[in-house]
Structure formats: structure tokens, C-alpha cells
C-alpha atoms as a PDB file:
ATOM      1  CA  UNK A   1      10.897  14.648  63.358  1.00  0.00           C
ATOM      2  CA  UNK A   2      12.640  16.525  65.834  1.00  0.00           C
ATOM      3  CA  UNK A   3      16.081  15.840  67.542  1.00  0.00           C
ATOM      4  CA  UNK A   4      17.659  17.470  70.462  1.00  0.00           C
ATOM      5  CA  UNK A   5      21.128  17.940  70.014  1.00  0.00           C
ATOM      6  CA  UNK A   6      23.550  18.093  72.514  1.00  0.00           C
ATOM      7  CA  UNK A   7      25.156  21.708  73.012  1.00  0.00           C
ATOM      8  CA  UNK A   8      28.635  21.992  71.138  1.00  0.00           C
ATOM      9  CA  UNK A   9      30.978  24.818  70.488  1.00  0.00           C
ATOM     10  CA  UNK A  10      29.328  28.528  70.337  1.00  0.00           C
ATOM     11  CA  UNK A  11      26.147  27.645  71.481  1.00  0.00           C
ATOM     12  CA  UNK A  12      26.313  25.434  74.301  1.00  0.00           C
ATOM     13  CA  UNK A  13      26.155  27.971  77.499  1.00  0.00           C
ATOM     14  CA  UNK A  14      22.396  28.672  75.895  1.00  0.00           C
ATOM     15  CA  UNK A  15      21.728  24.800  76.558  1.00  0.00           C
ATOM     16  CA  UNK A  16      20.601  22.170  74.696  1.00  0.00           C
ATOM     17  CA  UNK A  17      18.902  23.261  71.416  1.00  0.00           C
ATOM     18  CA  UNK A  18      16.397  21.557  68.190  1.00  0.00           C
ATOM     19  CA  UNK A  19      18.784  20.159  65.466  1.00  0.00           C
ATOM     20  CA  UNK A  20      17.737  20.605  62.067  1.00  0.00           C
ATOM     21  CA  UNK A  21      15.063  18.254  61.218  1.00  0.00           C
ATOM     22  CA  UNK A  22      16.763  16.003  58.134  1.00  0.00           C
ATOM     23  CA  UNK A  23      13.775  15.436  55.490  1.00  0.00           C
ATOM     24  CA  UNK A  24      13.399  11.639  54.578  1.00  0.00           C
ATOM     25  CA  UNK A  25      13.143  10.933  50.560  1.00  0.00           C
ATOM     26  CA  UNK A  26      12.204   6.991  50.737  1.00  0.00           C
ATOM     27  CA  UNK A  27       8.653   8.196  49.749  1.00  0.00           C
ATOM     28  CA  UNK A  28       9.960  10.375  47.158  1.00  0.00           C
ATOM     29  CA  UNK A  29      11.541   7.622  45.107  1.00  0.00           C
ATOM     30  CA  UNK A  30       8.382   5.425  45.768  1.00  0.00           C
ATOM     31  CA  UNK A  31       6.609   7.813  43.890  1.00  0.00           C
ATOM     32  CA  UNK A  32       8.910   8.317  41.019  1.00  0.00           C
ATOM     33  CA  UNK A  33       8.856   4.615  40.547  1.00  0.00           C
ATOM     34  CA  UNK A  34       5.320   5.016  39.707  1.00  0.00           C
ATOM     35  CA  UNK A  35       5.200   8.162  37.827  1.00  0.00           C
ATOM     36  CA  UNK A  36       7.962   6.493  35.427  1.00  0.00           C
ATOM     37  CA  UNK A  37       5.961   3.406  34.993  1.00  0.00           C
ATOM     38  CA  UNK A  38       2.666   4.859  34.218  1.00  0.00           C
ATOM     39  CA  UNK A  39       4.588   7.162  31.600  1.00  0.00           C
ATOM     40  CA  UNK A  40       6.125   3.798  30.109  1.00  0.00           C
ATOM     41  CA  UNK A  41       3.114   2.162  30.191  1.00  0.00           C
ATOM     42  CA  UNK A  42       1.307   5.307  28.079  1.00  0.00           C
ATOM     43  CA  UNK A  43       4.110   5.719  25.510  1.00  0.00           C
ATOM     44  CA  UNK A  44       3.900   1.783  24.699  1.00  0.00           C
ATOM     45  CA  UNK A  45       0.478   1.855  24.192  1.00  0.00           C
ATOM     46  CA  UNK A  46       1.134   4.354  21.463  1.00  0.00           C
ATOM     47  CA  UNK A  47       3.967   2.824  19.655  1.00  0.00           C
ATOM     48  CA  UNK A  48       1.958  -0.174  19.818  1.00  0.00           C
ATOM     49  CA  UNK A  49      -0.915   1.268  18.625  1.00  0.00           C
ATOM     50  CA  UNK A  50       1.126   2.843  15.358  1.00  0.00           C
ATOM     51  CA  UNK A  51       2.474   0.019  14.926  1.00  0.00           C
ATOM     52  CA  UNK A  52      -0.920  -1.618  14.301  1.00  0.00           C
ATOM     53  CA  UNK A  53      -1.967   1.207  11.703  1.00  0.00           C
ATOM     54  CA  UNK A  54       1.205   1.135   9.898  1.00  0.00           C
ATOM     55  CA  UNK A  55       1.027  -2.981   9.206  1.00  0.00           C
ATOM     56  CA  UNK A  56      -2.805  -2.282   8.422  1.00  0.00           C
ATOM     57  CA  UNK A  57      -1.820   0.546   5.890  1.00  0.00           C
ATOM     58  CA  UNK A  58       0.955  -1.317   4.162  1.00  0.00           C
ATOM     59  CA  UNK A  59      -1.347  -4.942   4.050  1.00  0.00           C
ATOM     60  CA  UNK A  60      -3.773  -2.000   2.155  1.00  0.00           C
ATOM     61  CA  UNK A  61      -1.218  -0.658   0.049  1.00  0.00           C
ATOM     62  CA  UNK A  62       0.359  -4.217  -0.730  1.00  0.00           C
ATOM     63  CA  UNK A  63      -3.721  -5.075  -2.261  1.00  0.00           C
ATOM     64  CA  UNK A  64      -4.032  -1.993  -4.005  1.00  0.00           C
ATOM     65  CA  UNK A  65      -0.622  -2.709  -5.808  1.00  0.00           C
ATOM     66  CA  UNK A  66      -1.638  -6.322  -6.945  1.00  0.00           C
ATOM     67  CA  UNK A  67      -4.735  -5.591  -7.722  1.00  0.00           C
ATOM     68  CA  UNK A  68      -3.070  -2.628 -10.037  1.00  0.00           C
ATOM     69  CA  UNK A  69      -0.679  -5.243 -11.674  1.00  0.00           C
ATOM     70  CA  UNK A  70      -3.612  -7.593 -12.321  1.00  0.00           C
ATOM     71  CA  UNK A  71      -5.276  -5.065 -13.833  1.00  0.00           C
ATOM     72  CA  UNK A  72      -2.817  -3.409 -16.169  1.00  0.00           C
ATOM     73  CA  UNK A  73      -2.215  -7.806 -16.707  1.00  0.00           C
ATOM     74  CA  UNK A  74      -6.207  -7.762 -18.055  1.00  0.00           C
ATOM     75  CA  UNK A  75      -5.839  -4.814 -20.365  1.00  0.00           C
ATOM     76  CA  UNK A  76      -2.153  -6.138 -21.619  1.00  0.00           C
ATOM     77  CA  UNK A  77      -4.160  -8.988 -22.764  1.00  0.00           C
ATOM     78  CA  UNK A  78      -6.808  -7.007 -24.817  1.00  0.00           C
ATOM     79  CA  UNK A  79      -3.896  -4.697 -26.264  1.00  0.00           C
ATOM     80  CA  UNK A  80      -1.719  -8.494 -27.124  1.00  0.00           C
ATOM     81  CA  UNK A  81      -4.961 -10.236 -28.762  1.00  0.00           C
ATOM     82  CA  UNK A  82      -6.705  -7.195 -30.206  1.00  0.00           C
ATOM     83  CA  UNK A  83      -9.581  -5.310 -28.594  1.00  0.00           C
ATOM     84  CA  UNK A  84     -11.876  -6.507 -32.091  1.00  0.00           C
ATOM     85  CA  UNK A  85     -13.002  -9.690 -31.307  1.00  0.00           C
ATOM     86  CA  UNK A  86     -11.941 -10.039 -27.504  1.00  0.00           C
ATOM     87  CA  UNK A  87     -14.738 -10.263 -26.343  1.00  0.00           C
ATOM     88  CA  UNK A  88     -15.968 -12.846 -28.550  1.00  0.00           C
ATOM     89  CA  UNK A  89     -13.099 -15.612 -27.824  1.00  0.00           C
ATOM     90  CA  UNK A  90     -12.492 -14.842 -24.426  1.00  0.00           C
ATOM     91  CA  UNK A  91     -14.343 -14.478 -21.017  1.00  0.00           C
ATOM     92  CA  UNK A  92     -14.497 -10.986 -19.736  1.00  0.00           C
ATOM     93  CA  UNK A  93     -15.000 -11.691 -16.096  1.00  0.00           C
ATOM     94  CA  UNK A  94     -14.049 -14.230 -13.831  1.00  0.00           C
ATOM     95  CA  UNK A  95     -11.460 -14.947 -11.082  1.00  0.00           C
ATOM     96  CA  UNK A  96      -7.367 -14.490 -11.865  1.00  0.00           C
ATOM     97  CA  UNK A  97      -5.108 -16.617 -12.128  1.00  0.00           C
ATOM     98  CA  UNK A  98      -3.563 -18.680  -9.423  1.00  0.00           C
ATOM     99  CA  UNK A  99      -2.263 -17.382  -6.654  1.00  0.00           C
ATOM    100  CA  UNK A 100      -4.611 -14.408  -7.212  1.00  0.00           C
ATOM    101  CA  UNK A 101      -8.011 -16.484  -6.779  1.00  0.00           C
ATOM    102  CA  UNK A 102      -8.954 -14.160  -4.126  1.00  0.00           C
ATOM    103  CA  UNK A 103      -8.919 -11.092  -6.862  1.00  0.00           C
ATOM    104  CA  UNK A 104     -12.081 -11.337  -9.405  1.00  0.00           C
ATOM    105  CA  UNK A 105     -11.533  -9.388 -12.825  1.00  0.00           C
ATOM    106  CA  UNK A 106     -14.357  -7.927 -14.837  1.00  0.00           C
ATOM    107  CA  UNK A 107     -13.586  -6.472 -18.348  1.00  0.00           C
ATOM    108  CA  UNK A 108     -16.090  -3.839 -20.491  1.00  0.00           C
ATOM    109  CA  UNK A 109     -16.305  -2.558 -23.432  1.00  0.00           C
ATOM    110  CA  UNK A 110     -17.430   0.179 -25.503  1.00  0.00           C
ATOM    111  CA  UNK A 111     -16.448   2.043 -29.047  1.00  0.00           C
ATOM    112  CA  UNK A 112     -14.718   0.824 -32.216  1.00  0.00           C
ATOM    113  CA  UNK A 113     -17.938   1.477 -33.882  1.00  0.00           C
ATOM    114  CA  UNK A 114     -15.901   2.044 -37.186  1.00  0.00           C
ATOM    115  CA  UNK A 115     -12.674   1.733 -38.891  1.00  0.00           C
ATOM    116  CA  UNK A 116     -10.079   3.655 -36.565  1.00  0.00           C
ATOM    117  CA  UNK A 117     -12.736   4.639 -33.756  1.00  0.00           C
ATOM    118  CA  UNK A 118     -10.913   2.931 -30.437  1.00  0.00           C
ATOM    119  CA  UNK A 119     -12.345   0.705 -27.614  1.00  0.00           C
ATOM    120  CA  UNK A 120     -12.915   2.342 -24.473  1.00  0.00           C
ATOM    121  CA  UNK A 121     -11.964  -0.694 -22.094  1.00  0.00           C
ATOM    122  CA  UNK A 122     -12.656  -0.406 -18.922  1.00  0.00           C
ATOM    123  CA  UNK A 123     -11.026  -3.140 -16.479  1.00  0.00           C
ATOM    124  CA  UNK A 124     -12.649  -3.570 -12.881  1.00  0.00           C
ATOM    125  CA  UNK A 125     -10.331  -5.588 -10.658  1.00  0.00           C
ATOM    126  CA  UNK A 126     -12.628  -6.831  -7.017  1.00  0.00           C
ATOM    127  CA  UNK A 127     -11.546  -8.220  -3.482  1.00  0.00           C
ATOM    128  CA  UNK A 128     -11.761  -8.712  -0.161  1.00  0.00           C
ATOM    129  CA  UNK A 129     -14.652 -10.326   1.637  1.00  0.00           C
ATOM    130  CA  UNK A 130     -15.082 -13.421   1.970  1.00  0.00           C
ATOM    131  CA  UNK A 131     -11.690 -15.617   2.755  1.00  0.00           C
ATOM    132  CA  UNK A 132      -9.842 -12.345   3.089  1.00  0.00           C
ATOM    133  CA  UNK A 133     -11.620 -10.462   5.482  1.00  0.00           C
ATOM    134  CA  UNK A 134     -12.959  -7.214   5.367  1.00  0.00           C
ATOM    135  CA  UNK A 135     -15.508  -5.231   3.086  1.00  0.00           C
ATOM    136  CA  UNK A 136     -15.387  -5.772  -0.514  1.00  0.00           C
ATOM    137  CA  UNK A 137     -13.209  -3.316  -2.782  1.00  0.00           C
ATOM    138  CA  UNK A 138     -12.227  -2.514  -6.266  1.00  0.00           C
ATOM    139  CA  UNK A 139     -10.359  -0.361  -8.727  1.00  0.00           C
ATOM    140  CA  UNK A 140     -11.098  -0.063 -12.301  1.00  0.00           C
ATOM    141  CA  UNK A 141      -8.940   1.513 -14.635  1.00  0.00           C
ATOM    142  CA  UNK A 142     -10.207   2.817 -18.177  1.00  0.00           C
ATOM    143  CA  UNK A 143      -8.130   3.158 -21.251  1.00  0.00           C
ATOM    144  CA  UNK A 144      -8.990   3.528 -25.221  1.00  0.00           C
ATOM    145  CA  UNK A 145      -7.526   0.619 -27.764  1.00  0.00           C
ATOM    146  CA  UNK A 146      -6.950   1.477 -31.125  1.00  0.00           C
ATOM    147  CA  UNK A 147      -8.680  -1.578 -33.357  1.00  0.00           C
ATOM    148  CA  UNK A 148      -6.263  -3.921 -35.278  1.00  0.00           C
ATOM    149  CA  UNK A 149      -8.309  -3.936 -38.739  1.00  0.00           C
ATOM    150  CA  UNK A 150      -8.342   0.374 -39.331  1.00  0.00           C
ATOM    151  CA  UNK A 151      -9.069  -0.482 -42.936  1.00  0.00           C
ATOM    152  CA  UNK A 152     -12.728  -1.819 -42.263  1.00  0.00           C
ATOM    153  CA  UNK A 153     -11.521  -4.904 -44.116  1.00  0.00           C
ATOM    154  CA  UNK A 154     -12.916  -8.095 -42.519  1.00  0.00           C
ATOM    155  CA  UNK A 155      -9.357 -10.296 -41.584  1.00  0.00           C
ATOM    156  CA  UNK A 156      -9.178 -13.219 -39.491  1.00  0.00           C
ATOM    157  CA  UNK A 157      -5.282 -12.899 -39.104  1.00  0.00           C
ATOM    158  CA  UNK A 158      -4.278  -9.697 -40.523  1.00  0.00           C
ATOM    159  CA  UNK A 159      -0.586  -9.244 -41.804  1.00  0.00           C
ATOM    160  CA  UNK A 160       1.550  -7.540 -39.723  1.00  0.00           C
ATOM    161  CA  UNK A 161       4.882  -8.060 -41.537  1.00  0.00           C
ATOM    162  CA  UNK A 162       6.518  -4.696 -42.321  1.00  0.00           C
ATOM    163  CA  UNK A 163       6.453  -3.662 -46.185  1.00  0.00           C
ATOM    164  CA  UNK A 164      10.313  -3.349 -46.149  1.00  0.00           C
ATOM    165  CA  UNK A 165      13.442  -5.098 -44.476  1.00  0.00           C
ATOM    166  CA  UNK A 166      15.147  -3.235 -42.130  1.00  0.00           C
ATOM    167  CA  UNK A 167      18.399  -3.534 -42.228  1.00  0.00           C
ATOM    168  CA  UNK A 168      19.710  -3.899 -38.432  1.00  0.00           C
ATOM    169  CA  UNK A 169      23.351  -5.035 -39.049  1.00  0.00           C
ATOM    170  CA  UNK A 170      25.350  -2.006 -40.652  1.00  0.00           C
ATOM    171  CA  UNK A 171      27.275   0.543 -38.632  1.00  0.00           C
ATOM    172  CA  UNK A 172      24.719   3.454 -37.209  1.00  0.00           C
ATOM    173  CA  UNK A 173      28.367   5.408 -36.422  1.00  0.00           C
ATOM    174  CA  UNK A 174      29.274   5.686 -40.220  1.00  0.00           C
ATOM    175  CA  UNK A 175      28.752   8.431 -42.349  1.00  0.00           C
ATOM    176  CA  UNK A 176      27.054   8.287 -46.078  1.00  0.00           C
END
């Protein structure tokens, strides 16, 4: 846009001469009001979206621990009733104990063939699927268990009472 200007100072016996045309910036800040907003818009979709992997990784990583805990639980029980006769008195798969019904155990064994030959035990811990969603998954974890009864000697209860007293009560500080 073009203004005519009337003739001032210096220039005025040449007439009247074109001002400076004075550039209008309303459009400008139209612009940069949608250029922000678009950038906004892009940079919360991807916090957003992180935000969905990281609560998705630590849900995984939260399973993975339990079922880790329930595991080392399963094989804590073989090492606490002996690895001989386990699986005789005691089931060696099923579901775990409440409030991990959604976690399935599965317990095998192999070994101890002799006197002093350890069990390989092998502990398979399973879930997901059904109520909790998702495709099914498992850890196992294997470990060897040294048998109770080394001598070969057939014990129901074997005697696990030290041969001597130890005596816990005197001063460890004091010389002989």
C-alpha cells in the first residue's frame, strides 16, 4: 500500500512524493500461532507415546521380577524339604499361592542317581494369557541340589544334630 505524503522540509519544492510503504505483520503472527501449535501438538504426541512404552516396560519388568521370586520360592522349597523324596510328597506343578494365582509353577527333576550325585532341578514359572492379557510367557531357572542321605543309607528323618556343642557364649576377643 502506497501513501502520498505531503511535501515537508528538503524535499517539498520537488512536490508531493510516495512515503515509505509500512509492511503489516497481523498475518505474520497468524502464522506463528499455527506453526507453534502444530510443533506442540507433535512433541506431545511423543512424550505421550514414551510414556506408554515406559509403563508397558516397567508392568514387564514388574512380571519378570515376581515371577523370579516365585521361582527362587519353588526351588527354596526343594532345598528346605530335601530334593530325595520331593517329588514323592509333594505336587510339582500347579498354580502359586494366593495372590499369585495368575502365575502357574512347574518343577523337574533329574540326577541323584547315587549317594552324593545332585538333582538337577529345573523350576519353570508360566503367565500371562488368559485373565492377564497378552501372550503366554515363562522363565525357568535350573540349579543342582546336593541329596540329604550322601551315605546311601535309607533314613526317613535323618539326624542333623551336630556331633559336638559349640560353644557360642565365651569371649571371641580373648586370647588362649
Amino acid at each position: 500500500m502506497i501513501v502520498l505524503d505531503k511535501p515537508r522540509g528538503f524535499g517539498a519544492r520537488h512536490g508531493w512524493r510516495a512515503a515509505r510503504a509500512t509492511p503489516r505483520f497481523g498475518g505474520f503472527a497468524l502464522v506463528d500461532c499455527i506453526v507453534a501449535t502444530v510443533l506442540l501438538g507433535v512433541s506431545l504426541a511423543v512424550v505421550i507415546g514414551l510414556a506408554g512404552t515406559a509403563l508397558s516396560s516397567q508392568a514387564t519388568g514388574e512380571r519378570l521380577s515376581t515371577a523370579a521370586m516365585l521361582a527362587d520360592e519353588q526351588l527354596q522349597l526343594v532345598l528346605a524339604r530335601g530334593a530325595d523324596n520331593y517329588k514323592d510328597q509333594y505336587p510339582l506343578d500347579g498354580a502359586c499361592d494366593a495372590p499369585f494365582q495368575d502365575y502357574k509353577f512347574k518343577l523337574a527333576f533329574d540326577g541323584g542317581t547315587g549317594p552324593g550325585v545332585p538333582f538337577n532341578v529345573a523350576c519353570t514359572i508360566t503367565w500371562g494369557g488368559g485373565r492377564m492379557g497378552g501372550s503366554e510367557q515363562s522363565i525357568r531357572i535350573d540349579t543342582m541340589i546336593a541329596p540329604r542321605n550322601v551315605t546311601g543309607e535309607s533314613q526317613a528323618t535323618p539326624v542333623r544334630a551336630p556331633r559336638a556343642t559349640v560353644d557360642r557364649t565365651g569371649d571371641a576377643t580373648a586370647t588362649p
